[in-house]
N, C-alpha and C. Protein backbone atom coordinates (compact mmCIF):
# COMPACT_ATOMS: atom_id res chain seq x y z
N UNK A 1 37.05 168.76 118.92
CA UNK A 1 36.36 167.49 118.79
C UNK A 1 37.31 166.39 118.31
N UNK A 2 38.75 166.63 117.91
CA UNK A 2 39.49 165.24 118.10
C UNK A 2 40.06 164.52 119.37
N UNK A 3 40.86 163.67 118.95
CA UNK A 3 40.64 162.60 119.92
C UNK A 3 41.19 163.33 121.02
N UNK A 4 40.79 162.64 122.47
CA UNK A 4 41.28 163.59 123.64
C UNK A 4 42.53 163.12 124.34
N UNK A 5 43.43 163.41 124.77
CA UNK A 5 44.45 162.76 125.89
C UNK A 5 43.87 161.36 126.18
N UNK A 6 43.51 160.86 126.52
CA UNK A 6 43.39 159.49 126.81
C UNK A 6 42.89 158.95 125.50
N UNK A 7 43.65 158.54 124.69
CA UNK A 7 43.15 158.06 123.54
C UNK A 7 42.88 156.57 123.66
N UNK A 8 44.25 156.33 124.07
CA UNK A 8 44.09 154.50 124.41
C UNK A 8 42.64 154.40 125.29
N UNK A 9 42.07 155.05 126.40
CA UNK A 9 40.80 154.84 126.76
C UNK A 9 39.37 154.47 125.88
N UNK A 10 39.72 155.77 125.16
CA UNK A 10 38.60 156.14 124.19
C UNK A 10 38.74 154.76 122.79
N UNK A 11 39.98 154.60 122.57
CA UNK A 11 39.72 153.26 121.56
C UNK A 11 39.31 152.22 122.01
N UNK A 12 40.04 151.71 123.48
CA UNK A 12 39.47 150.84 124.14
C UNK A 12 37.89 150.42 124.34
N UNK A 13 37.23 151.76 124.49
CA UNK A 13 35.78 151.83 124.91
C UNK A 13 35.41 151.50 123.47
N UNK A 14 35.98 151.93 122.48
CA UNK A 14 35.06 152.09 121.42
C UNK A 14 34.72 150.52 120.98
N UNK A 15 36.12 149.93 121.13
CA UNK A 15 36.22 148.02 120.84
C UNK A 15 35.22 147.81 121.30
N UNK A 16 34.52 147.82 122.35
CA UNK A 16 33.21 147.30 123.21
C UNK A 16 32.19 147.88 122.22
N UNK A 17 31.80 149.05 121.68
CA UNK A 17 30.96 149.57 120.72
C UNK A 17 31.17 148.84 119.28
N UNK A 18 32.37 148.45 118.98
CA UNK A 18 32.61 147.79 117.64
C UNK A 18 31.99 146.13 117.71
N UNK A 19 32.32 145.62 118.50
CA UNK A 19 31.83 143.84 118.83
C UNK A 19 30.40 144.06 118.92
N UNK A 20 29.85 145.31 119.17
CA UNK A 20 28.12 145.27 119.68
C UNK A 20 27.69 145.35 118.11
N UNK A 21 28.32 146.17 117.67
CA UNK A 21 27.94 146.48 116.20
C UNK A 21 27.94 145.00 115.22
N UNK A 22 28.98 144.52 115.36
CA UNK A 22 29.10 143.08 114.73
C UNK A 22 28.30 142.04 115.37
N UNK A 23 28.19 142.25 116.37
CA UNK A 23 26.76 141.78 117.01
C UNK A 23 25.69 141.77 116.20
N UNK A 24 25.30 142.92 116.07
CA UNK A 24 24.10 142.98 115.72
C UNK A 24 24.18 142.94 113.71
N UNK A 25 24.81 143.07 113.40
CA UNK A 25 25.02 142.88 111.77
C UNK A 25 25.01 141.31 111.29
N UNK A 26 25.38 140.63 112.54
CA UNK A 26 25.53 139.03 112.23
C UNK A 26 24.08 138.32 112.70
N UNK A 27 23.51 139.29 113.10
CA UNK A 27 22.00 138.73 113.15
C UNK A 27 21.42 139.37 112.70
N UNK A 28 21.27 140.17 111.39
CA UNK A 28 20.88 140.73 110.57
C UNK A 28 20.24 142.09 110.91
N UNK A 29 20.98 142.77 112.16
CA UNK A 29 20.62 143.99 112.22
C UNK A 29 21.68 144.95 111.70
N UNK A 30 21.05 146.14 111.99
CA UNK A 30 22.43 147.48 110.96
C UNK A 30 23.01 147.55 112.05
N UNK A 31 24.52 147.68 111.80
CA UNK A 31 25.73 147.38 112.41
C UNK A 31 26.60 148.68 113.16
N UNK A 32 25.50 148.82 114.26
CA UNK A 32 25.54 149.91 115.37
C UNK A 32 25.40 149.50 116.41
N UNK A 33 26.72 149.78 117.40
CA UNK A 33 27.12 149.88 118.51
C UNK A 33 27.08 150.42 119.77
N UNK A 34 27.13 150.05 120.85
CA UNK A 34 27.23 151.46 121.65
C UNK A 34 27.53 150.71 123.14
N UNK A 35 28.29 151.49 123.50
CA UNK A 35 28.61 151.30 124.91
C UNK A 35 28.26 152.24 126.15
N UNK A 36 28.12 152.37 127.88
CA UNK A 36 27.86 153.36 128.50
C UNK A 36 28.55 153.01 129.63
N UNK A 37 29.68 154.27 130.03
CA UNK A 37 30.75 154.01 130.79
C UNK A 37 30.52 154.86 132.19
N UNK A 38 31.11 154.42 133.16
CA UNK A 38 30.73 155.48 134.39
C UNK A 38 31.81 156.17 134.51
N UNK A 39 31.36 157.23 135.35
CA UNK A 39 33.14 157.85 136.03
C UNK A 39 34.42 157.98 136.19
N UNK A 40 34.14 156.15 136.70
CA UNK A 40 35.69 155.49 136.67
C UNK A 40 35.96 154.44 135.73
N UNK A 41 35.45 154.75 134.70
CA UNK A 41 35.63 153.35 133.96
C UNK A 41 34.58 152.28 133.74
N UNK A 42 34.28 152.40 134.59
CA UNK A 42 33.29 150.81 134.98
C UNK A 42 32.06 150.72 133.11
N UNK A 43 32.49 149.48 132.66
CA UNK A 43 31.18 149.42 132.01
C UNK A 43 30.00 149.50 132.46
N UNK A 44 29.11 149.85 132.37
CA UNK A 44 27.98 149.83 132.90
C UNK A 44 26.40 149.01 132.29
N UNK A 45 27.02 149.38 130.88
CA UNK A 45 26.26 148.91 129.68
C UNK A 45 26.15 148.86 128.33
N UNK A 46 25.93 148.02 127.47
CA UNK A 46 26.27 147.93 126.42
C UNK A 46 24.80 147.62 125.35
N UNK A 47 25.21 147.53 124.24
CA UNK A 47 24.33 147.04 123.10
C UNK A 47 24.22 147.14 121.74
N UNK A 48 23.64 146.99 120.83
CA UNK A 48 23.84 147.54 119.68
C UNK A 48 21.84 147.53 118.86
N UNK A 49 22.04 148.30 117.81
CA UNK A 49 20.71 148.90 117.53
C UNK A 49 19.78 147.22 117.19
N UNK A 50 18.98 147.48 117.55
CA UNK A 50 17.82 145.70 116.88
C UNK A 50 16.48 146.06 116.54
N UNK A 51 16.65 147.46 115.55
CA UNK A 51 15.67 147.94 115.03
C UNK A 51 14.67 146.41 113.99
N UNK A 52 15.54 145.74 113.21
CA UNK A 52 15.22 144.83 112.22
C UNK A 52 14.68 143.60 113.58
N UNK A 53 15.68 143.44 114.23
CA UNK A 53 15.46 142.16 114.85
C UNK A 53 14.09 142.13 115.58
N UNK A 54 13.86 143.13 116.54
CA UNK A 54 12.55 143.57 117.16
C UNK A 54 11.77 144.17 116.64
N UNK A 55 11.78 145.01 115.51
CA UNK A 55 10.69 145.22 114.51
C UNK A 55 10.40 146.59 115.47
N UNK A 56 11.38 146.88 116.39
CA UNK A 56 11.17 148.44 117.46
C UNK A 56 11.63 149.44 116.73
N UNK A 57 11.32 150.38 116.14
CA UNK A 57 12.05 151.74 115.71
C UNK A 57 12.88 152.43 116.42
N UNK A 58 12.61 152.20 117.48
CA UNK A 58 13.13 152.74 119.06
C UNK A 58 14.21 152.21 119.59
N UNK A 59 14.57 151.09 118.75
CA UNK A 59 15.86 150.02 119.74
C UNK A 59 17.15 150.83 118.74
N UNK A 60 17.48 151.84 119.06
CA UNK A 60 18.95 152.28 118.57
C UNK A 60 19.57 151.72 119.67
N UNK A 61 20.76 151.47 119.10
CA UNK A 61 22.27 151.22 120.02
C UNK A 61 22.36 151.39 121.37
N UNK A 62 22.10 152.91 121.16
CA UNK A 62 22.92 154.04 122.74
C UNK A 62 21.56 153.71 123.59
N UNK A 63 20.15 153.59 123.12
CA UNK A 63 19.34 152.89 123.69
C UNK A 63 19.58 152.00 124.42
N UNK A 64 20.06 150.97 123.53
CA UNK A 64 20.28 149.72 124.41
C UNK A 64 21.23 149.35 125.07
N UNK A 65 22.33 150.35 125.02
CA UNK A 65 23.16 150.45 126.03
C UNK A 65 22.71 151.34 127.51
N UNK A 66 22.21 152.22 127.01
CA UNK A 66 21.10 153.04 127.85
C UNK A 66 20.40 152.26 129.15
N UNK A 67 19.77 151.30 128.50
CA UNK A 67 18.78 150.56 128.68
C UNK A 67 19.36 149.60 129.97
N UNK A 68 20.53 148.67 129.17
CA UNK A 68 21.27 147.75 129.80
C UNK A 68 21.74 148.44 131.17
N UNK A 69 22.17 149.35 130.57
CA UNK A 69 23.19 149.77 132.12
C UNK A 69 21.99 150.50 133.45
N UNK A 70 20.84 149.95 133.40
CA UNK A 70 19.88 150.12 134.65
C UNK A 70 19.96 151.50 134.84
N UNK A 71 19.26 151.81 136.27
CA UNK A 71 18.76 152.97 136.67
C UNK A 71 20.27 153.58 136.97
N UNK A 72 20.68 154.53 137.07
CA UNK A 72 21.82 155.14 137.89
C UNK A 72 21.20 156.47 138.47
N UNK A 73 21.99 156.44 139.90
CA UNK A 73 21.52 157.99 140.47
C UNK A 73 21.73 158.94 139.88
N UNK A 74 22.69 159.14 139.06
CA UNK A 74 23.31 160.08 138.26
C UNK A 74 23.79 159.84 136.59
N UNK A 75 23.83 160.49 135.84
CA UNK A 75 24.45 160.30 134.57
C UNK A 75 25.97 160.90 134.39
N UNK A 76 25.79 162.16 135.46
CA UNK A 76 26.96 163.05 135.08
C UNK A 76 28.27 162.52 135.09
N UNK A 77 29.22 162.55 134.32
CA UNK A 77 30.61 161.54 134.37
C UNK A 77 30.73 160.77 133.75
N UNK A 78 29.21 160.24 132.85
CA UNK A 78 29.33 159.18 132.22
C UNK A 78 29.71 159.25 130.68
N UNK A 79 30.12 158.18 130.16
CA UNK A 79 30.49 158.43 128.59
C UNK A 79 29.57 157.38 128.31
N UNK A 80 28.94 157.88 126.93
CA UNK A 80 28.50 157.08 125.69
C UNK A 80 29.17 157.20 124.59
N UNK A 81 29.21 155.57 124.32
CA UNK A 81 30.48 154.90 123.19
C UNK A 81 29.41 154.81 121.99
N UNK A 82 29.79 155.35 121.04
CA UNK A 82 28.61 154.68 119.76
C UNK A 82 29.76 154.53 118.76
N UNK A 83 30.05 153.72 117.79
CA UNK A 83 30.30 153.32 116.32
C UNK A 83 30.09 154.63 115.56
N UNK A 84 29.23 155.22 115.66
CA UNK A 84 27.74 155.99 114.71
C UNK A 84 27.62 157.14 115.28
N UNK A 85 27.88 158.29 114.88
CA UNK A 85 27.33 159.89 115.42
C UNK A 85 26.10 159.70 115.95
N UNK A 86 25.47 159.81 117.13
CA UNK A 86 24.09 159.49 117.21
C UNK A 86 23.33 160.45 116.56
N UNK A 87 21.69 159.65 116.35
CA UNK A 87 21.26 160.92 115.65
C UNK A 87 20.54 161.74 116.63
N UNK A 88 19.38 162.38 116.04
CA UNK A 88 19.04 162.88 116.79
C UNK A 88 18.02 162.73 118.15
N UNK A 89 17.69 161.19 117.82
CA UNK A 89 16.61 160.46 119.41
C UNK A 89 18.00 160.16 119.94
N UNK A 90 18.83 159.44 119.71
CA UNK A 90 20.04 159.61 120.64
C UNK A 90 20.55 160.48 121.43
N UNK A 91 20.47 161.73 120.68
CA UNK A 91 21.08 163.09 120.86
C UNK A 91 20.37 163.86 122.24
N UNK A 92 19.16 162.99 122.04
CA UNK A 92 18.10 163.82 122.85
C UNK A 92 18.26 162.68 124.04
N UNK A 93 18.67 161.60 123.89
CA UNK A 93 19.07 160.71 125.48
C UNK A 93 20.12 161.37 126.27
N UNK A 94 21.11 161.84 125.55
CA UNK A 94 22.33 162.16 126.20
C UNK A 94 21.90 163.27 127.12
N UNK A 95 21.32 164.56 125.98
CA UNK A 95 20.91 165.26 126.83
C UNK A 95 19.84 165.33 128.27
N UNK A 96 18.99 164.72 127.84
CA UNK A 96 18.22 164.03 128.86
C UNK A 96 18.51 164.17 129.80
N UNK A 97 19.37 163.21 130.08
CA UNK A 97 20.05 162.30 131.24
C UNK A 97 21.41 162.70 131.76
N UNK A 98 22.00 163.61 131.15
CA UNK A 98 23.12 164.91 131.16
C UNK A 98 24.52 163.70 131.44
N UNK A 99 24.30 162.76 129.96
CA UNK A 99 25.91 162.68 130.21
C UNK A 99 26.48 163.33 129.92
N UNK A 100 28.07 163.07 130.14
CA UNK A 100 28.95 164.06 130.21
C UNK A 100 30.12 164.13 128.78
N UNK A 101 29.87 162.89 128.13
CA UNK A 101 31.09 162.53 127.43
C UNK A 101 29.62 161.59 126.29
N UNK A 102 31.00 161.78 124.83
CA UNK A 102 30.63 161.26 123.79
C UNK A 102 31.68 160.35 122.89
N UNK A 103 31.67 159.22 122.71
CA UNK A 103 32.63 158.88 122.57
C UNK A 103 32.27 158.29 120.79
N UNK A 104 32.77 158.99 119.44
CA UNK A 104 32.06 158.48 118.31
C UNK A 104 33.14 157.92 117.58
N UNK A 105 32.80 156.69 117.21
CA UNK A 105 33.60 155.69 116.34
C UNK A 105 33.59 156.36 114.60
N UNK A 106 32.51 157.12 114.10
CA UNK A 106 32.64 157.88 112.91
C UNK A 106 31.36 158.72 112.24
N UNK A 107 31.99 159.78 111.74
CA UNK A 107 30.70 160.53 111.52
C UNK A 107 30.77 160.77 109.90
N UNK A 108 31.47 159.93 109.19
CA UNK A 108 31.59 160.27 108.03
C UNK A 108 30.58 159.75 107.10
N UNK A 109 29.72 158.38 107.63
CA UNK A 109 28.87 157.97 106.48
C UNK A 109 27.19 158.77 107.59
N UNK A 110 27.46 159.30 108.45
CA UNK A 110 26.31 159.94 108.99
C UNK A 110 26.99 160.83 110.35
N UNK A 111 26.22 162.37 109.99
CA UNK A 111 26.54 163.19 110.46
C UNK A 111 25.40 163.31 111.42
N UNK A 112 25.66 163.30 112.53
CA UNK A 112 24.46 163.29 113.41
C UNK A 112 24.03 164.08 114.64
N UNK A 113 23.84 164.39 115.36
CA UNK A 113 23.96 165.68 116.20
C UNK A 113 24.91 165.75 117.15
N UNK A 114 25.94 164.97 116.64
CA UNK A 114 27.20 165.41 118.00
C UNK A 114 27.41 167.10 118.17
N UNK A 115 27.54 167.81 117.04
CA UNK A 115 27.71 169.21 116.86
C UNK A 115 26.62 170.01 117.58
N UNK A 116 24.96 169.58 117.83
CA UNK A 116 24.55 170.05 118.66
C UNK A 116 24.72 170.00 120.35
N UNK A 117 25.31 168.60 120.61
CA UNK A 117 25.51 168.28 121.64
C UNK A 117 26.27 168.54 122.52
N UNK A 118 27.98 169.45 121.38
CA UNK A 118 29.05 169.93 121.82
C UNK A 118 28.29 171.51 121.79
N UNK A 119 27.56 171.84 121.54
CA UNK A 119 27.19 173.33 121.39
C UNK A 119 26.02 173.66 122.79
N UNK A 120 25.91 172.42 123.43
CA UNK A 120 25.54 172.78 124.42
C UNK A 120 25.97 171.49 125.87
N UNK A 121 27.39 171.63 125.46
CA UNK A 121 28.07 171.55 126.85
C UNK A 121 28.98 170.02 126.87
N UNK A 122 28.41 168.92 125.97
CA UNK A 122 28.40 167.14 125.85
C UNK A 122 30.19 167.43 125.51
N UNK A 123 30.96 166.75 125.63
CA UNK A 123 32.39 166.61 125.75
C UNK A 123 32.26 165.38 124.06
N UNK A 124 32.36 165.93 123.20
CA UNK A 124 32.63 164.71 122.03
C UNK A 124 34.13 164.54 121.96
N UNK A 125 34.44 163.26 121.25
CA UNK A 125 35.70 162.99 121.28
C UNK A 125 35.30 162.18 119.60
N UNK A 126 35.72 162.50 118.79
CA UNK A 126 35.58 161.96 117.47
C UNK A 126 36.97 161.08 116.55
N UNK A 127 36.66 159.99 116.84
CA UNK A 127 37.79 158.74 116.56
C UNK A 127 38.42 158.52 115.05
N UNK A 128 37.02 158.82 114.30
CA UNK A 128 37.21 158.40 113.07
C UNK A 128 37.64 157.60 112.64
N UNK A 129 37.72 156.42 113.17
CA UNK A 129 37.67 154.67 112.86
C UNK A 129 37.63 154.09 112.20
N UNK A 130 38.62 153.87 111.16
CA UNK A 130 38.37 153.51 109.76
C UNK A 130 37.28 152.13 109.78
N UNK A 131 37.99 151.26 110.99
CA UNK A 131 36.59 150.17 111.03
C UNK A 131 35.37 150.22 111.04
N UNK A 132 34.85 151.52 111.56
CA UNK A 132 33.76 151.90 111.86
C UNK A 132 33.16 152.47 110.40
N UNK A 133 33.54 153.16 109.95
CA UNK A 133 33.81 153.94 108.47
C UNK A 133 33.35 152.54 107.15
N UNK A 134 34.38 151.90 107.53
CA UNK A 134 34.53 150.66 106.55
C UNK A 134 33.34 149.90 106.69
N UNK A 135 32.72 149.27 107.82
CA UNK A 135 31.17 148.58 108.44
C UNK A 135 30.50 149.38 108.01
N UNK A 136 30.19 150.61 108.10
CA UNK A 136 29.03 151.12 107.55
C UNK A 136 28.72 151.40 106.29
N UNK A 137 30.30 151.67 105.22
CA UNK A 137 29.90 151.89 104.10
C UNK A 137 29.65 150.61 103.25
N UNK A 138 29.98 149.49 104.20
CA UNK A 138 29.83 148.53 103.28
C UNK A 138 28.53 147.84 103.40
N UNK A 139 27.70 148.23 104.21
CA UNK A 139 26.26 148.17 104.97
C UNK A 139 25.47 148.60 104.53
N UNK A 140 25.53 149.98 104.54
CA UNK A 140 24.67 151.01 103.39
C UNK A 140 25.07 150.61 102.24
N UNK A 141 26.10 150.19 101.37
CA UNK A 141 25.95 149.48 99.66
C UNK A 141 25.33 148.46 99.39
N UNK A 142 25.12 147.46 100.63
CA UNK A 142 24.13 146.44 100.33
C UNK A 142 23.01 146.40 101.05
N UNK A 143 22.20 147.44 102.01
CA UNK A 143 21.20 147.49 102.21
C UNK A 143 20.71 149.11 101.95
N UNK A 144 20.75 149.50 101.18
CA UNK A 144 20.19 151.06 101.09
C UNK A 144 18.85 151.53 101.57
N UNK A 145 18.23 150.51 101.52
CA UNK A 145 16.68 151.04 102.07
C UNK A 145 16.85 151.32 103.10
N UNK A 146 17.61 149.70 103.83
CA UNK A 146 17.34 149.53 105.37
C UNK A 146 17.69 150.79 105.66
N UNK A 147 18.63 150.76 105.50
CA UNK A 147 19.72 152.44 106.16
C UNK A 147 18.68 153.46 105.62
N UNK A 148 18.21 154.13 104.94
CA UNK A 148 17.32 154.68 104.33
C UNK A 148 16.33 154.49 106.20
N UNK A 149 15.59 153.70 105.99
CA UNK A 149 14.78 153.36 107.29
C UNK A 149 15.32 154.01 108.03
N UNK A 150 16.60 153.35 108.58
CA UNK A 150 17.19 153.38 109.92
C UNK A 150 17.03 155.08 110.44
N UNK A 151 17.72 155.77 109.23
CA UNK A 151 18.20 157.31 109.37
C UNK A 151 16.62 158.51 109.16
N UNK A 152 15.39 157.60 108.86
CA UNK A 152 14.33 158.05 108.87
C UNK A 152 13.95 158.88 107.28
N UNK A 153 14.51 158.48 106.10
CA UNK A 153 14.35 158.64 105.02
C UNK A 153 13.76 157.80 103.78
């Protein structure tokens, strides 16, 4: 589960997951990212979580990158970029929809089901991003509930 041969890819993608995250922290949502990549690269879709903003429980990140990047005939090949280990409604999109790749900016302030996801087949690639690391812990010290919310506690 560390980083894979194409690293410069995988940081690259993740930048697109990091700006979504600051996205959404600068309009007062929790500061989660996510990107959804095809085959060859191609963005496809992006977003970040707007649980606060839409008052949706349901609007995580990989959602709304999910979401953004429209219908596709297929999932297989595809990578999802998150900031954030997804948890486990995330966990359960990937599988879903059988992407192929996981691409996580950090799992240190939340451990989330990438480990189930690699245990049945999902390709994780785990970055450990100090930026990513650094946004969240400084997120969770000044909103504890929210995060509390967010993580369903």
């Amino acid at each position: 589960m560390d980083l894979a041969p194409d690293q410069a890819r995988a940081r690259g993608w993740l930048a697109t997951a990091v700006a979504e995250a600051r996205a959404g922290l600068a309009r007062g949502g929790v500061p989660i990212g996510a990107a959804l990549y095809g085959p060859d690269g191609t963005l496809l879709g992006r977003g970040h979580n707007r649980r606060v903003q839409d008052g949706d429980p349901s609007a995580h990140a990989e959602t709304a990158a999910f979401r953004n990047a429209g219908r596709q005939r297929s999932y297989r090949g595809t990578t999802m970029v998150t900031t954030l280990s997804p948890c486990w409604y995330c966990s359960g999109l990937v599988r879903q929809f059988g992407i192929s790749r996981v691409v996580i900016g950090e799992a240190v302030t939340f451990d989330g089901g990438h480990d189930w996801l690699a245990e049945h087949g999902v390709e994780i690639v785990l970055v450990n991003d100090p930026r990513c690391v650094a946004m969240m812990r400084a997120f969770i010290a000044d909103n504890p509930a929210l995060w509390n919310e967010d993580i369903g506690e």
